[in-house]
C-alpha atoms as a PDB file:
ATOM      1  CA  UNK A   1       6.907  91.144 -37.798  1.00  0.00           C
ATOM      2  CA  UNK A   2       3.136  91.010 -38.573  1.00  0.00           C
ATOM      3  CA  UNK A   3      -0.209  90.248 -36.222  1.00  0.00           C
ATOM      4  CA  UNK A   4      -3.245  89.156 -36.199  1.00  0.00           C
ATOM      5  CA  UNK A   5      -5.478  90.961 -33.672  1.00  0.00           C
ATOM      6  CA  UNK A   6      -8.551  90.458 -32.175  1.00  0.00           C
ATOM      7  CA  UNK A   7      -9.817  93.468 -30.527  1.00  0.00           C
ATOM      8  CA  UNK A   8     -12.794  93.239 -28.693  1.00  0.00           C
ATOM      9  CA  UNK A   9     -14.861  96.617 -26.800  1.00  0.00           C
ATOM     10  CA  UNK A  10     -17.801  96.394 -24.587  1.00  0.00           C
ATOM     11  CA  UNK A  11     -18.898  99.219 -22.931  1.00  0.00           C
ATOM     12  CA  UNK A  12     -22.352 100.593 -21.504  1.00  0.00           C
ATOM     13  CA  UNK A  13     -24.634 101.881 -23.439  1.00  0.00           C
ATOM     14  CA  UNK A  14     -23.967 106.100 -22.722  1.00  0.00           C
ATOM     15  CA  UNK A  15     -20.715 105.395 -24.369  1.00  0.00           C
ATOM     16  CA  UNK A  16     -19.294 106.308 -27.536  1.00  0.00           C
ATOM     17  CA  UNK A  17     -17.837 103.501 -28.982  1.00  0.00           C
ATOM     18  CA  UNK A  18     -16.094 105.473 -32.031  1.00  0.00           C
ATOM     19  CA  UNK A  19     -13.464 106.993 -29.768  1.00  0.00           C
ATOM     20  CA  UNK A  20     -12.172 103.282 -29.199  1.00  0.00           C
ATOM     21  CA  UNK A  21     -12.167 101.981 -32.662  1.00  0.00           C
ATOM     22  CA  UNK A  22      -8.729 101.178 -33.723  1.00  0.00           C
ATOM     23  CA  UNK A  23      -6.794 103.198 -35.930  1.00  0.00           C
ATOM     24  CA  UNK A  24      -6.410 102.364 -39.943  1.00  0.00           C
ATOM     25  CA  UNK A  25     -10.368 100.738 -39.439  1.00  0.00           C
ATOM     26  CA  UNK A  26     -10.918 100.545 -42.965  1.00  0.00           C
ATOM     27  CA  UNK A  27      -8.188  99.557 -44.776  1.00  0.00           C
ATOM     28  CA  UNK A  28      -6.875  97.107 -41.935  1.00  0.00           C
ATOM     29  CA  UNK A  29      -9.517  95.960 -39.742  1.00  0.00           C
ATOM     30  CA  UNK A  30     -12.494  93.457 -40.200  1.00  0.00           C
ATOM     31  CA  UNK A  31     -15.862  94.323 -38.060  1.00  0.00           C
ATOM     32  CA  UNK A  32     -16.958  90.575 -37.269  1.00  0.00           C
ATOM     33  CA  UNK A  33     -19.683  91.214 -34.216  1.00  0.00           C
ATOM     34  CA  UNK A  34     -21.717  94.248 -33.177  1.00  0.00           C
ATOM     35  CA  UNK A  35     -24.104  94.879 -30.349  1.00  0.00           C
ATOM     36  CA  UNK A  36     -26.167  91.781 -30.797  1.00  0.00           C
ATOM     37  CA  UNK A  37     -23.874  89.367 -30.153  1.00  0.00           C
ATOM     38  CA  UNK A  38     -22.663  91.393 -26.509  1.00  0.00           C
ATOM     39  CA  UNK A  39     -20.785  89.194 -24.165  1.00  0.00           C
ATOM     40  CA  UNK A  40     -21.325  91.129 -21.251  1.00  0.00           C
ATOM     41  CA  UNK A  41     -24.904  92.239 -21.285  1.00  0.00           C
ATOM     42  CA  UNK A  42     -25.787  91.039 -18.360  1.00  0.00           C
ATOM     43  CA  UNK A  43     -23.080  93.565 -16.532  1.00  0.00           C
ATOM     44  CA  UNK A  44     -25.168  95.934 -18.933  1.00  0.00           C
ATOM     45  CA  UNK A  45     -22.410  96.609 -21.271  1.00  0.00           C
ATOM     46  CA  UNK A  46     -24.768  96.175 -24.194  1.00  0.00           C
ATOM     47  CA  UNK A  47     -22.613  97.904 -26.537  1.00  0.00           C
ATOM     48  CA  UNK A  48     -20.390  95.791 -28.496  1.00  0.00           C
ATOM     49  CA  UNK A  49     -17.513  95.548 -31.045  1.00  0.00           C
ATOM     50  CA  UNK A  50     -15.178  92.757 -32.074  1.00  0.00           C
ATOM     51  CA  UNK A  51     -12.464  94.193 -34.855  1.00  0.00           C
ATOM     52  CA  UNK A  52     -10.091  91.776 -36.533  1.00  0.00           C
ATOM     53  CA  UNK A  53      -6.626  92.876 -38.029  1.00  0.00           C
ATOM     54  CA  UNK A  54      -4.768  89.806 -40.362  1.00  0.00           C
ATOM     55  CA  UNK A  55      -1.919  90.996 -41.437  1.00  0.00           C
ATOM     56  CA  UNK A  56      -1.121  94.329 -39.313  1.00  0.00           C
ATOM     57  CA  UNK A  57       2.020  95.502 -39.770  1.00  0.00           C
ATOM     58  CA  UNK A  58       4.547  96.255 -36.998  1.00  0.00           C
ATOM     59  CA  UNK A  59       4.274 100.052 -36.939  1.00  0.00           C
ATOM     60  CA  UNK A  60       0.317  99.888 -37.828  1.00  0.00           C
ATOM     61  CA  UNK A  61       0.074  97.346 -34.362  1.00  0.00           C
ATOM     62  CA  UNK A  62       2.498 100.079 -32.340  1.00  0.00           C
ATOM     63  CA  UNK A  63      -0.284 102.673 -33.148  1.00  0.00           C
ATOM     64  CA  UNK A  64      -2.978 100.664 -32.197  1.00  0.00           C
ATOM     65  CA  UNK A  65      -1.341  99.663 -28.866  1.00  0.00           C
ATOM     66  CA  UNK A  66      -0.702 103.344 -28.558  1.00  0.00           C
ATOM     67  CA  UNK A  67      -4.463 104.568 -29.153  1.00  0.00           C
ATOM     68  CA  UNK A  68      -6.189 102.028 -27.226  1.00  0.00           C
ATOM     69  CA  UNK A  69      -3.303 101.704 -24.017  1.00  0.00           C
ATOM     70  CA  UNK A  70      -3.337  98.072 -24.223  1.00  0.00           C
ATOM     71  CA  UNK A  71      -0.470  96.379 -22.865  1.00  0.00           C
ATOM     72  CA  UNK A  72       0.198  92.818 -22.888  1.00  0.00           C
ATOM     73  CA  UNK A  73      -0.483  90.112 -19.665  1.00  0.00           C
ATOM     74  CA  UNK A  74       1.921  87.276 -18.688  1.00  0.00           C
ATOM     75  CA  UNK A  75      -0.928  84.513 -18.666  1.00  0.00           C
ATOM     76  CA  UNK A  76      -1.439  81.432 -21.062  1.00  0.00           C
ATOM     77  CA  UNK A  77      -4.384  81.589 -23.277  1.00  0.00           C
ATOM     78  CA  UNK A  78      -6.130  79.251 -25.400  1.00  0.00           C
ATOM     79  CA  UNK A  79      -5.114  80.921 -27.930  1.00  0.00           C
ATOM     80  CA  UNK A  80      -6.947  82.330 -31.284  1.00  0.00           C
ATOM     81  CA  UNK A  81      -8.356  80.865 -34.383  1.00  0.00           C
ATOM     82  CA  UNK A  82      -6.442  82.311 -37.480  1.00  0.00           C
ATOM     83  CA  UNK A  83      -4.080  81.963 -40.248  1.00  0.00           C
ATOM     84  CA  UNK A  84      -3.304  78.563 -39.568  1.00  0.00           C
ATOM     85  CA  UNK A  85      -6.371  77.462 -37.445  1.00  0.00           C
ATOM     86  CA  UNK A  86      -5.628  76.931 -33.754  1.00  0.00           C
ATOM     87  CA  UNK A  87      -2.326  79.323 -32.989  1.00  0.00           C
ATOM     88  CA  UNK A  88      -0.958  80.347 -29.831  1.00  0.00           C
ATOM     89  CA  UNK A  89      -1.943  84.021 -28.674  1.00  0.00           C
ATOM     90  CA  UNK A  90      -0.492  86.649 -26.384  1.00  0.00           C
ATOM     91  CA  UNK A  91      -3.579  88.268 -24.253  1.00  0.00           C
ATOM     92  CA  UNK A  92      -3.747  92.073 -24.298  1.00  0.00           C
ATOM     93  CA  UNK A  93      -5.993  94.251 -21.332  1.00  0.00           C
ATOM     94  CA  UNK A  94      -5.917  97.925 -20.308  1.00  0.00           C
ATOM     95  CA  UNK A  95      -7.480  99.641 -17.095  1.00  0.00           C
ATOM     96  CA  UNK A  96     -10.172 101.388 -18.705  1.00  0.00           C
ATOM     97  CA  UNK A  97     -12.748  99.825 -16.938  1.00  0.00           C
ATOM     98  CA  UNK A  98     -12.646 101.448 -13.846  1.00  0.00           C
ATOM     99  CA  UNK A  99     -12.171 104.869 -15.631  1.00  0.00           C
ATOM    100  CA  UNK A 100     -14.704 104.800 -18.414  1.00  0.00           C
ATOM    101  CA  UNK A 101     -16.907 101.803 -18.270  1.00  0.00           C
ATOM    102  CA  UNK A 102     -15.374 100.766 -21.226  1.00  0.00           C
ATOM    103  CA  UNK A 103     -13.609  96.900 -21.319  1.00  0.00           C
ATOM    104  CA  UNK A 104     -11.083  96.539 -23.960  1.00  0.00           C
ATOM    105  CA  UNK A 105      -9.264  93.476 -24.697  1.00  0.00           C
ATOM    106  CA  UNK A 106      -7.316  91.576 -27.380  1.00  0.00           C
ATOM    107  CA  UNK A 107      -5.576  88.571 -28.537  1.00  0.00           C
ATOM    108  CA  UNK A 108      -2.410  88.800 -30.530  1.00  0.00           C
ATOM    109  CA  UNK A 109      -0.610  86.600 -32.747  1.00  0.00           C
ATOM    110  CA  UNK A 110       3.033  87.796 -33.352  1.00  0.00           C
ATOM    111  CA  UNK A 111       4.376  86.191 -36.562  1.00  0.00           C
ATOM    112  CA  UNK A 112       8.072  86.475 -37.385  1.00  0.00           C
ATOM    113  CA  UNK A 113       8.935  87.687 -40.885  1.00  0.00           C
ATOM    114  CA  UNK A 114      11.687  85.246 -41.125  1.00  0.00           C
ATOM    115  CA  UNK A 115       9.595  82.768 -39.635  1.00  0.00           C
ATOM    116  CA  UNK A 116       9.089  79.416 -41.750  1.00  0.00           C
ATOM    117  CA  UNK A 117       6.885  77.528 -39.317  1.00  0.00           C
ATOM    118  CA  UNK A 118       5.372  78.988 -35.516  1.00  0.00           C
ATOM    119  CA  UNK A 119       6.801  75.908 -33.537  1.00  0.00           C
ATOM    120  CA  UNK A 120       6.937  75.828 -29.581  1.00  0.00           C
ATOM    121  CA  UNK A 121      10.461  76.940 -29.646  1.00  0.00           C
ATOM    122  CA  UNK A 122      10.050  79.994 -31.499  1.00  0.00           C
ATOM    123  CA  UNK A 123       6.609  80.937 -29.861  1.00  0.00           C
ATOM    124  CA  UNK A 124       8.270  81.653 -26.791  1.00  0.00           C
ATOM    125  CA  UNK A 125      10.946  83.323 -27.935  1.00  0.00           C
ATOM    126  CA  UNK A 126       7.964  85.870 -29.619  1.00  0.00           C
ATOM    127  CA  UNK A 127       5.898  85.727 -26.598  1.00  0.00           C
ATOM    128  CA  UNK A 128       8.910  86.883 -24.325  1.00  0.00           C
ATOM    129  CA  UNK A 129       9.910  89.505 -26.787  1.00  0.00           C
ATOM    130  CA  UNK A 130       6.396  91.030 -26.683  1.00  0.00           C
ATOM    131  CA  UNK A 131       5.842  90.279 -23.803  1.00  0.00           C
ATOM    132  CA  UNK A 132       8.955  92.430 -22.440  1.00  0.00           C
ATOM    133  CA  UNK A 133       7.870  95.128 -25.156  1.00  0.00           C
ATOM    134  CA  UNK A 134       4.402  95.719 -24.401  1.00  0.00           C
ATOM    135  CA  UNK A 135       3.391  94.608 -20.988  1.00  0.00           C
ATOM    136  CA  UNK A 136       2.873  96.465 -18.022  1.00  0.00           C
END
């Protein structure tokens, strides 16, 4: 299986952002927004990241899950632009927000290796499987 990720970090600004970068950040991950383009600066969580992964392989995504404790949520999304433009996405949180000030999230995009097309059908079969894998 491969994913796309999109791996987003706000945190305050006393915070070192490096310790939640994801693993592999050169050779797998994109850096598409930094601290100008904060979401959540009005909370004051002026620093920013936004990190996107393409074509992460399934061992490279374990570690990531691993390093940053995100696990993934049971909740429809809108899903992610990617591959394919519009695809469905499996939504990714952690609790570090009440620990460390620090709000980590992510949207996934499980893609079957054996997969010829990402229809309805086999989207939920995916989203169960990670779902039952990763989450909480």
């Amino acid at each position: 299986m491969k994913f796309l990720v999109i791996y987003t970090v706000d945190a305050y600004p006393d915070v070192n952002l490096r310790q939640f970068q994801p693993p592999h950040l050169r050779s797998d991950w994109t850096i598409t927004e930094k601290d100008d383009q904060a979401d959540f600066d009005y909370a004051g969580l002026t620093k920013h990241r936004k990190y996107v992964a393409e074509h992460l392989s399934e061992d490279r995504f374990k570690e990531f899950i691993q390093k940053t404790d995100l696990y993934a949520e049971d909740v429809e999304t809108m899903g992610s632009l990617g591959w394919w433009g519009w695809q469905p996405a499996i939504s990714f949180t952690t609790d570090y927000w009440n620990e460390e000030g620090v709000l980590l999230g992510a949207y996934v995009t499980p893609f079957p290796e054996d997969a010829t097309e990402l229809n309805e059908e086999t989207w939920e079969k995916v989203r169960k499987q990670i779902i039952e894998e990763y989450g909480y």
